[in-house]
Protein backbone atom coordinates (compact mmCIF):
# COMPACT_ATOMS: atom_id res chain seq x y z
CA UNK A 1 13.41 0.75 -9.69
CA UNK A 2 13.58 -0.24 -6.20
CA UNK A 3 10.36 0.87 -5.14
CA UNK A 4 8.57 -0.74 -8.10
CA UNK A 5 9.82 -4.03 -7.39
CA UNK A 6 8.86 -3.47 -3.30
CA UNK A 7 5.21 -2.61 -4.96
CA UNK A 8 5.08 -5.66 -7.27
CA UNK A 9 5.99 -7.76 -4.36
CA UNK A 10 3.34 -5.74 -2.57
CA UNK A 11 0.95 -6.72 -5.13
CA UNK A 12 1.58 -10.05 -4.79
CA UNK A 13 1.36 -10.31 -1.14
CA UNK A 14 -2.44 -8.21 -1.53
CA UNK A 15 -3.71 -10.60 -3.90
CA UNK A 16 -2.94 -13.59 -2.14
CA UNK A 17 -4.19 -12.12 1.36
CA UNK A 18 -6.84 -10.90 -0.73
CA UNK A 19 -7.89 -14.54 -1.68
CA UNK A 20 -7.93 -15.83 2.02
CA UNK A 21 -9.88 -12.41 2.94
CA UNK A 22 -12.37 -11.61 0.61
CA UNK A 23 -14.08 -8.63 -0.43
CA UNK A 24 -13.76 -7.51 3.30
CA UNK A 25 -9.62 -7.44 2.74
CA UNK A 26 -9.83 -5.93 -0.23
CA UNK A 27 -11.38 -2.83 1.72
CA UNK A 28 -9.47 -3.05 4.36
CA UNK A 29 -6.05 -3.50 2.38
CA UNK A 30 -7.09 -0.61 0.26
CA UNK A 31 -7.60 1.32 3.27
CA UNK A 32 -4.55 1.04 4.92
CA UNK A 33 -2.71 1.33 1.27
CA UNK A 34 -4.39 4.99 1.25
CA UNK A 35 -2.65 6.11 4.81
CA UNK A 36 0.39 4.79 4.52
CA UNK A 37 0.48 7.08 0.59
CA UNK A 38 -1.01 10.24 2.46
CA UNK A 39 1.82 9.17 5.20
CA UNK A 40 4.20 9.46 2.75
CA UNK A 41 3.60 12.23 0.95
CA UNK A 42 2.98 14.17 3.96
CA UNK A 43 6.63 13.09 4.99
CA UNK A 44 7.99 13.98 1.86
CA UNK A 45 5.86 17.77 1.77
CA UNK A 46 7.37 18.13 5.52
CA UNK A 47 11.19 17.46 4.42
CA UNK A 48 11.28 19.78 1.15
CA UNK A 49 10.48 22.84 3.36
């Protein structure tokens, strides 16, 4: 529950950087939303070992 919340707030904070940004933050947000997932994952691959 806690991390859905922290990704609806998330959301929120995209869309309205997305508004000031453009198209251009959209990419870019998207990007960066991408690595820090693989970062993540990879972290939590590493720790079930």
């Amino acid at each position: 529950m806690i991390a859905l919340g922290s990704i609806i707030v998330l959301l929120g904070v995209v869309m309205y950087l997305t508004e000031i940004l453009g198209a251009k933050g959209m990419i870019i947000i998207g990007f960066l939303t991408e690595l820090v997932g693989v970062y993540y994952y990879w972290q939590n691959k590493k720790t079930e070992k």
